[in-house]
N, C-alpha and C. Protein backbone atom coordinates (compact mmCIF):
# COMPACT_ATOMS: atom_id res chain seq x y z
N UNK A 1 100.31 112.66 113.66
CA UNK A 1 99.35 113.57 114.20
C UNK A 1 99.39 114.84 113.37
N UNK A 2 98.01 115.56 113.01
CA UNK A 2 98.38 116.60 112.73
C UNK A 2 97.59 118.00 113.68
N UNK A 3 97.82 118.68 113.19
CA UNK A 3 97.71 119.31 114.09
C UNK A 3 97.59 121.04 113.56
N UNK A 4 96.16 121.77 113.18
CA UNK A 4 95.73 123.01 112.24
C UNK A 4 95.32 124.52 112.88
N UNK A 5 96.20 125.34 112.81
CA UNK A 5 96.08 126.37 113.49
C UNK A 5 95.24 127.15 112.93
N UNK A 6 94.41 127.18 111.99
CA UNK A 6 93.93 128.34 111.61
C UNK A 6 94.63 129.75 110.68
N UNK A 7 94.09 130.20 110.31
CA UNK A 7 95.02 131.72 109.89
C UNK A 7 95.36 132.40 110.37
N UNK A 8 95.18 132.68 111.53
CA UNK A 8 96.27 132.87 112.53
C UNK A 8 97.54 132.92 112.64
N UNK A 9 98.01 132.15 112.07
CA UNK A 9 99.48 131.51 112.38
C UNK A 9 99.98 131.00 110.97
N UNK A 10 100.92 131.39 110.69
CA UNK A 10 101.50 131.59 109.23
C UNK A 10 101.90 130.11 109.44
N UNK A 11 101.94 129.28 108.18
CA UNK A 11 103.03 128.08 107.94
C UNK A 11 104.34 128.31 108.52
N UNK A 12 104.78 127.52 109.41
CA UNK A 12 106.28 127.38 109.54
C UNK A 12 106.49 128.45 110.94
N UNK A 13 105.17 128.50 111.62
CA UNK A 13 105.61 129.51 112.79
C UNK A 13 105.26 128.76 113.73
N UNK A 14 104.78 127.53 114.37
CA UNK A 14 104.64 126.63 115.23
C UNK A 14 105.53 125.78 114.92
N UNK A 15 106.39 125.49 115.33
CA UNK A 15 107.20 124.04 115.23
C UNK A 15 106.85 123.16 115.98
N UNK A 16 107.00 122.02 115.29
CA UNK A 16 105.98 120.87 115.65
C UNK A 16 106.76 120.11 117.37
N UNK A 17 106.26 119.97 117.97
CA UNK A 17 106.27 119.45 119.55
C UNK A 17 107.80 117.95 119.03
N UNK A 18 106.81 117.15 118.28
CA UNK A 18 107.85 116.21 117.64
C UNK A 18 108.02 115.67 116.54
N UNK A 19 108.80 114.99 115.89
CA UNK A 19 108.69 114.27 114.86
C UNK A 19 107.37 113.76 114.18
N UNK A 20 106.29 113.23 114.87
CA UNK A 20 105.35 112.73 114.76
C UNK A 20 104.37 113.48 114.37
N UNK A 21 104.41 114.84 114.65
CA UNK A 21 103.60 116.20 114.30
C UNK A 21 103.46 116.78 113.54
N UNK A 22 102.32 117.04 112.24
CA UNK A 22 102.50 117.63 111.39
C UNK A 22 101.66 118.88 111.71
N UNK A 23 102.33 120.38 111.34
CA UNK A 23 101.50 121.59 111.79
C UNK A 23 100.79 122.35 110.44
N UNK A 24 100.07 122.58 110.59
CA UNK A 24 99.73 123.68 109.53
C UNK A 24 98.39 124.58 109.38
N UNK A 25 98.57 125.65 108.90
CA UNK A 25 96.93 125.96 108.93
C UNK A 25 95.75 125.78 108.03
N UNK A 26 96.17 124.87 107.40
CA UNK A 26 94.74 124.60 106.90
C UNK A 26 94.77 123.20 106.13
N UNK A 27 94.31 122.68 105.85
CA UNK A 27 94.12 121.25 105.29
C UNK A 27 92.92 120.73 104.90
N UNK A 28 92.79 120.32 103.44
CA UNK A 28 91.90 120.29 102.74
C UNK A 28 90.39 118.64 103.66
N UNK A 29 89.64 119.15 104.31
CA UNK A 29 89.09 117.71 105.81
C UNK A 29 88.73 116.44 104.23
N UNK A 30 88.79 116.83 103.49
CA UNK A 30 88.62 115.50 102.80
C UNK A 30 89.46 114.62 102.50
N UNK A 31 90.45 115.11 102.57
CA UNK A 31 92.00 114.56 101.73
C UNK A 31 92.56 113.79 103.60
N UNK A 32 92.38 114.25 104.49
CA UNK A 32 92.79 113.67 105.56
C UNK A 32 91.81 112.64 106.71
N UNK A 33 90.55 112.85 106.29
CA UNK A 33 89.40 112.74 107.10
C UNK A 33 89.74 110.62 107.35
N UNK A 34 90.15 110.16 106.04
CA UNK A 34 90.30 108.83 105.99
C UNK A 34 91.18 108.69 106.45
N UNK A 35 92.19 109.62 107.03
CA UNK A 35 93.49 108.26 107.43
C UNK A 35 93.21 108.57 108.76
N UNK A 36 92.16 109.36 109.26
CA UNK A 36 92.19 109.83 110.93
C UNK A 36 92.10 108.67 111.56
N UNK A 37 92.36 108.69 112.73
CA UNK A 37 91.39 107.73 113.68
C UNK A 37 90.40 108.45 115.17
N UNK A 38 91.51 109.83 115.24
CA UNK A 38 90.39 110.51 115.74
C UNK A 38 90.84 112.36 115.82
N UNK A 39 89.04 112.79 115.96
CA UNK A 39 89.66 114.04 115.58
C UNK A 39 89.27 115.23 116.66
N UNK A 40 90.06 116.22 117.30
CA UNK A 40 90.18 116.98 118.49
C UNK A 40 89.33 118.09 117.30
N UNK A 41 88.46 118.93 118.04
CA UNK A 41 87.56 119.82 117.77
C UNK A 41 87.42 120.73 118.65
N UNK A 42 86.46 121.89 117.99
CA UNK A 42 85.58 122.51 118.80
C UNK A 42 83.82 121.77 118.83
N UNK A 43 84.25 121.47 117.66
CA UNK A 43 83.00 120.81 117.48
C UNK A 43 81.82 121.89 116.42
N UNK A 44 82.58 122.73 115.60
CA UNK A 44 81.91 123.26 114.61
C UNK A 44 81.11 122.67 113.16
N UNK A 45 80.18 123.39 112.92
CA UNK A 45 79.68 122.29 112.17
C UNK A 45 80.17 121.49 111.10
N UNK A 46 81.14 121.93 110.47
CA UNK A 46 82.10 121.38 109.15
C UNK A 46 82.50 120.60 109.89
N UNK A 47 83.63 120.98 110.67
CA UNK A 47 84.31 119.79 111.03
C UNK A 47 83.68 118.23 112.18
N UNK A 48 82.85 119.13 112.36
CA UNK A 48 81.53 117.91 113.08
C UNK A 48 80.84 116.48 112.32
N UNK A 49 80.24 117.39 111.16
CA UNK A 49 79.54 116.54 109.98
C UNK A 49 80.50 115.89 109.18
N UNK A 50 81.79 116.51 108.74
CA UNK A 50 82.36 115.75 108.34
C UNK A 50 83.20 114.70 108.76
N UNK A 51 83.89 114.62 109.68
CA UNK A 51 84.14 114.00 110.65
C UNK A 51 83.03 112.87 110.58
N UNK A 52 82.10 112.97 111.50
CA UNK A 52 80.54 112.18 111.52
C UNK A 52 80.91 111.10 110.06
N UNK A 53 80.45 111.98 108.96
CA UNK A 53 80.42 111.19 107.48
C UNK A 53 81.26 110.42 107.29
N UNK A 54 82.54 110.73 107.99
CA UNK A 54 84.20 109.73 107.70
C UNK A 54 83.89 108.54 108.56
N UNK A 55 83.17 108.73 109.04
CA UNK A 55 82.95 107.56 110.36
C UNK A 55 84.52 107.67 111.57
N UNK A 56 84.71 109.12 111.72
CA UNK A 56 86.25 108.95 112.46
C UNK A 56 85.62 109.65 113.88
N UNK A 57 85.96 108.71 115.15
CA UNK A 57 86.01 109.27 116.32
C UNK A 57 86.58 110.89 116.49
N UNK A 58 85.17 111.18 117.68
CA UNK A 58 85.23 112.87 118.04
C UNK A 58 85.93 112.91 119.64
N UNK A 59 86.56 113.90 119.46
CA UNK A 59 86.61 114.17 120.96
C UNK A 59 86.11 116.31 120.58
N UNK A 60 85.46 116.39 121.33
CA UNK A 60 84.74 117.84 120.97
C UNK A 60 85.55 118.51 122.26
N UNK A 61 85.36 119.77 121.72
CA UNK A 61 85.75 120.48 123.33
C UNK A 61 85.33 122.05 122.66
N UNK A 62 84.35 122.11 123.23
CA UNK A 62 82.81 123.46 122.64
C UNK A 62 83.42 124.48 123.53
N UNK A 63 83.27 125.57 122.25
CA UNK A 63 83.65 127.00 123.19
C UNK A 63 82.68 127.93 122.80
N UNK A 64 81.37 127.78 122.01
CA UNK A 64 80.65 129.03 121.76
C UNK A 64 79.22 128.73 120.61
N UNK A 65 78.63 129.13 120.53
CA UNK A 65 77.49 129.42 119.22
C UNK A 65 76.97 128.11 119.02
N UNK A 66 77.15 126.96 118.26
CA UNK A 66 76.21 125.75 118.13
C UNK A 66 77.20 124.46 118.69
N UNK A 67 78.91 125.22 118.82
CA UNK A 67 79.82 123.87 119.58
C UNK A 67 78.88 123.18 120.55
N UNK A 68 78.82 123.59 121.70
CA UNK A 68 78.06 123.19 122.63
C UNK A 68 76.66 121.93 122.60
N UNK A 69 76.27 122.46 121.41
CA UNK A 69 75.27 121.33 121.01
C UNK A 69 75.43 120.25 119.90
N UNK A 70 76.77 120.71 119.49
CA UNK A 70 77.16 119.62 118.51
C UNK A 70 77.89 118.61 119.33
N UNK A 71 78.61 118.75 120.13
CA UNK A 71 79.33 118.17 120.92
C UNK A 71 78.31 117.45 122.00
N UNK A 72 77.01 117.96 122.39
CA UNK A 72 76.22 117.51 123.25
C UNK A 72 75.31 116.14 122.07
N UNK A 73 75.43 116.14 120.97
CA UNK A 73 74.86 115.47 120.30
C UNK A 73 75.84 114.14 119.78
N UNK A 74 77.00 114.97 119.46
CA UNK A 74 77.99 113.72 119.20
C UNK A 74 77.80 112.65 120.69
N UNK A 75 77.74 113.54 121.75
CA UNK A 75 77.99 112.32 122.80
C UNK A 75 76.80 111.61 123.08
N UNK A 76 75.50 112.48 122.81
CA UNK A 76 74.20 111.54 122.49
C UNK A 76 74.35 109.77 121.45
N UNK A 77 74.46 110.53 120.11
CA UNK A 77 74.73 109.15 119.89
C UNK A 77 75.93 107.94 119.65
N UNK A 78 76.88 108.71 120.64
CA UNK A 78 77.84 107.59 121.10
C UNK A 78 79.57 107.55 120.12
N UNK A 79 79.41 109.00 119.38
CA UNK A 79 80.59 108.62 118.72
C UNK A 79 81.36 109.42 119.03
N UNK A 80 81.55 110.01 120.21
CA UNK A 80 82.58 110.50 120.96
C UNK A 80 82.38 110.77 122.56
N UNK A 81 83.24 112.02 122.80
CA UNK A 81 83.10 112.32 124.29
C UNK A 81 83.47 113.96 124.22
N UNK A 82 82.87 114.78 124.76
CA UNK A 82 82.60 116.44 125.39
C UNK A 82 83.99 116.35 126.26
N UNK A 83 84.70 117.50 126.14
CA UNK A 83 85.89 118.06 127.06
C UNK A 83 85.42 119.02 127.10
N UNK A 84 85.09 119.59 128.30
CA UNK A 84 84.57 121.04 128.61
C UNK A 84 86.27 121.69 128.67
N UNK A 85 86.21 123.02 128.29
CA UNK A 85 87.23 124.05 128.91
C UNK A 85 87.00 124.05 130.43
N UNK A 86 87.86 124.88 131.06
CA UNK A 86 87.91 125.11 132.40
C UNK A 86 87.19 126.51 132.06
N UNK A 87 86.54 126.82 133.11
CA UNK A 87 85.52 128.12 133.76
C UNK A 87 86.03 128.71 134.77
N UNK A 88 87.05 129.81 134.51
CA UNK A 88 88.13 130.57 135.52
C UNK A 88 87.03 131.69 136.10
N UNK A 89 85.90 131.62 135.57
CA UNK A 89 84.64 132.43 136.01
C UNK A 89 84.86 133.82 135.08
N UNK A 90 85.53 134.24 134.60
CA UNK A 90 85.22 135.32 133.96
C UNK A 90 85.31 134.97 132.49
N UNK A 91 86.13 133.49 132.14
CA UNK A 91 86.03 133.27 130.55
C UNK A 91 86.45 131.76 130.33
N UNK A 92 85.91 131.29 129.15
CA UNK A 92 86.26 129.80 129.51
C UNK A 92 87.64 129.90 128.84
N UNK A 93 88.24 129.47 129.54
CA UNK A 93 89.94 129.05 129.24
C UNK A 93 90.50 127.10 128.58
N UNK A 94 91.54 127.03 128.62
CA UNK A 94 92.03 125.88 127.87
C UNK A 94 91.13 124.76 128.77
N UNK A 95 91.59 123.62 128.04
CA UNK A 95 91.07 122.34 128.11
C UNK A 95 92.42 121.89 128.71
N UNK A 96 92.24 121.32 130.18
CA UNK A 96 92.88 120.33 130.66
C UNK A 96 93.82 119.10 129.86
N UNK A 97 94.90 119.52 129.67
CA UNK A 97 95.80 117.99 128.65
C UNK A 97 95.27 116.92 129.35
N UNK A 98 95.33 116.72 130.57
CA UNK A 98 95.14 115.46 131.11
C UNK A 98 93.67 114.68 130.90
N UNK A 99 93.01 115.79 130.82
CA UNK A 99 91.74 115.52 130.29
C UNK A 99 91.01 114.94 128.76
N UNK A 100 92.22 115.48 127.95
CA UNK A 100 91.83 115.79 126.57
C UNK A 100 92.42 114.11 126.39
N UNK A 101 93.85 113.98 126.52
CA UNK A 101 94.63 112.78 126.69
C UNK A 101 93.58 111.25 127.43
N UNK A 102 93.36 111.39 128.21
CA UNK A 102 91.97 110.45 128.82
C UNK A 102 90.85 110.23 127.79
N UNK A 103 90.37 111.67 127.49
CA UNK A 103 88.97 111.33 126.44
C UNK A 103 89.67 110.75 125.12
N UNK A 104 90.76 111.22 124.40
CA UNK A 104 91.18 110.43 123.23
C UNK A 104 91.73 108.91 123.43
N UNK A 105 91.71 108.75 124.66
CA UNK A 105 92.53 107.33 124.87
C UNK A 105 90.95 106.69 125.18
N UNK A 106 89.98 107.14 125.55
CA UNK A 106 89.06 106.62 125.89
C UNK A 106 88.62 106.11 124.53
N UNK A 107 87.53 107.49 123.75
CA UNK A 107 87.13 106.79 122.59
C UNK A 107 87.96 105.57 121.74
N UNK A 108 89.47 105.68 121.29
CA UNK A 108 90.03 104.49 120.90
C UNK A 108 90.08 103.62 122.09
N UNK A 109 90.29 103.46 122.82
CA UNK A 109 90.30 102.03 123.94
C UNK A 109 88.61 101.46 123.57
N UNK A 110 87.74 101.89 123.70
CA UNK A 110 86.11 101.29 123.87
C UNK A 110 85.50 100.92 122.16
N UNK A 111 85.90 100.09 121.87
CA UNK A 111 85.02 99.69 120.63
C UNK A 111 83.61 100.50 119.93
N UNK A 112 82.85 100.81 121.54
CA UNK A 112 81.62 100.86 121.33
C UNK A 112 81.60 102.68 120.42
N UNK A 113 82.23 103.14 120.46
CA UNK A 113 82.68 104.36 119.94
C UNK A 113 82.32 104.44 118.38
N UNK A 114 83.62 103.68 118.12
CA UNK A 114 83.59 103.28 116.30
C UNK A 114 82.74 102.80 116.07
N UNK A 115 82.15 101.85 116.56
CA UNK A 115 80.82 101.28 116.13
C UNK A 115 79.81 102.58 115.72
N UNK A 116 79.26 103.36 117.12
CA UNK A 116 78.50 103.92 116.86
C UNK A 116 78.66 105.59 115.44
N UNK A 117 79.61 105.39 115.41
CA UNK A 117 80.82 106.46 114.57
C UNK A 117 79.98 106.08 113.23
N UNK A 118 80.80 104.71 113.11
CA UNK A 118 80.15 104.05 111.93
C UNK A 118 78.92 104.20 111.77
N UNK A 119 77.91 103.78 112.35
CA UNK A 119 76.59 103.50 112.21
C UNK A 119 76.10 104.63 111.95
N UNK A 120 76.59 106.17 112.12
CA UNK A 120 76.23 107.65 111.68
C UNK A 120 76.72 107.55 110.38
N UNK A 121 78.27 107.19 110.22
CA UNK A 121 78.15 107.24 108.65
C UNK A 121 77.81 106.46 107.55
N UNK A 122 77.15 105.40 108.10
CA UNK A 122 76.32 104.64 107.47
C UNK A 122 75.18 105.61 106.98
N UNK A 123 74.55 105.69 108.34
CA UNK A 123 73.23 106.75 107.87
C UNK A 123 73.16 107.87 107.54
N UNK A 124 74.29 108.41 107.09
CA UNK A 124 74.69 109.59 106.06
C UNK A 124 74.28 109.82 105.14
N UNK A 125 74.88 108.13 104.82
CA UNK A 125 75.59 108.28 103.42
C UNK A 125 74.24 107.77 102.89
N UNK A 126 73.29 107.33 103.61
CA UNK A 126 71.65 106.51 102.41
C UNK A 126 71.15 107.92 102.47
N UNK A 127 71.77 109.20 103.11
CA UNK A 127 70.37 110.70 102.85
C UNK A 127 71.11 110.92 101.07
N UNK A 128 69.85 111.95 100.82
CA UNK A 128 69.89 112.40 99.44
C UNK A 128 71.16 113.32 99.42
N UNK A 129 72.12 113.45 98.76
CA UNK A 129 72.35 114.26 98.43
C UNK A 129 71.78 116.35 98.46
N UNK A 130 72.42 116.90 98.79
CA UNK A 130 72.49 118.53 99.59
C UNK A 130 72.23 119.23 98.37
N UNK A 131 72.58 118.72 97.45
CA UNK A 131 72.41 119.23 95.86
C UNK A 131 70.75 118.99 95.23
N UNK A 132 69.87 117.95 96.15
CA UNK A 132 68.85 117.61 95.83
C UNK A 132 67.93 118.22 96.86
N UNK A 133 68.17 118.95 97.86
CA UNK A 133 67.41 119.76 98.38
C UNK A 133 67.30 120.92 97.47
N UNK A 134 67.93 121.61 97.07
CA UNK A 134 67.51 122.77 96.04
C UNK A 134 66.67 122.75 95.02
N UNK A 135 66.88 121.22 94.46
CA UNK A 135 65.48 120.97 93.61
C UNK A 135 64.36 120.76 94.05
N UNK A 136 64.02 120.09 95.44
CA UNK A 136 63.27 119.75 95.71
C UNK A 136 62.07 121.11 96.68
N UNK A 137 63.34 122.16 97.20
CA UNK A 137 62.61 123.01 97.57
C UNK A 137 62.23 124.13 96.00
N UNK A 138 62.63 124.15 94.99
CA UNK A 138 62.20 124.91 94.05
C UNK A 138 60.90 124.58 93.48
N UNK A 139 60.67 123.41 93.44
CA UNK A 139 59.93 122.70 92.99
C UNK A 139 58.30 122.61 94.00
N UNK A 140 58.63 122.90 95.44
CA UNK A 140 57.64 123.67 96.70
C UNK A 140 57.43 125.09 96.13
N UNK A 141 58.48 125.77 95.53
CA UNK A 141 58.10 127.05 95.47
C UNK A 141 57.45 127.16 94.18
């Protein structure tokens, strides 16, 4: 498991829960995206799309700005599942373990998950290239 704090949190200041845990803050999503099998989010757009492109199960859990609809979309077409935070009414607070633990056991337990995982990064990978929108809009202008 790994497991990325952000900059926040210096290397070597979380110690890992267990053996099995690798911590750190930052990690290059390409170099790891293939060995995932699934990946805990907010559901921001990097780590959304790419994720998506790897064909690796989402579990989202949206706290602000476009999470909310990325995560409402991942569960549209079927390659994950939404963990809301808890709503203490004045701010949304953590995500339920028991909850988070259920939705990741869910997407791997149900086939129908990966499938549909896949079938996004199938249809990724036939769009043009992001490098060929710039020509193509210069070429409008």
């Amino acid at each position: 498991m790994l497991l990325t704090t952000g900059e926040a949190m210096s290397d070597g200041q979380l110690a890992p829960p267990g053996p099995h845990v690798h911590v750190a803050r930052w990690v290059a999503q390409a170099d790891v995206l293939p060995q995932a099998r699934v990946v805990v989010c907010h559901g921001g757009s990097g780590t959304t799309l790419g994720t998506l492109a790897a064909g690796v199960l989402l579990v989202v859990t949206p706290l602000f700005a476009d999470q909310p609809q990325n995560g409402g979309r991942v569960a549209a077409v079927g390659a994950g599942i939404v963990v809301e935070p808890r709503d203490d009414g004045a701010v949304r607070s953590a995500v339920d373990p028991a909850d988070l633990r259920d939705a990741i056991g869910a997407v791997v337990a149900d086939g129908a998950y990966a499938q549909a995982a896949g079938r996004v990064a199938s249809d990724m990978r036939q769009l043009p290239p992001v490098d060929e929108a710039l020509t193509l809009l210069a070429a409008v202008a």
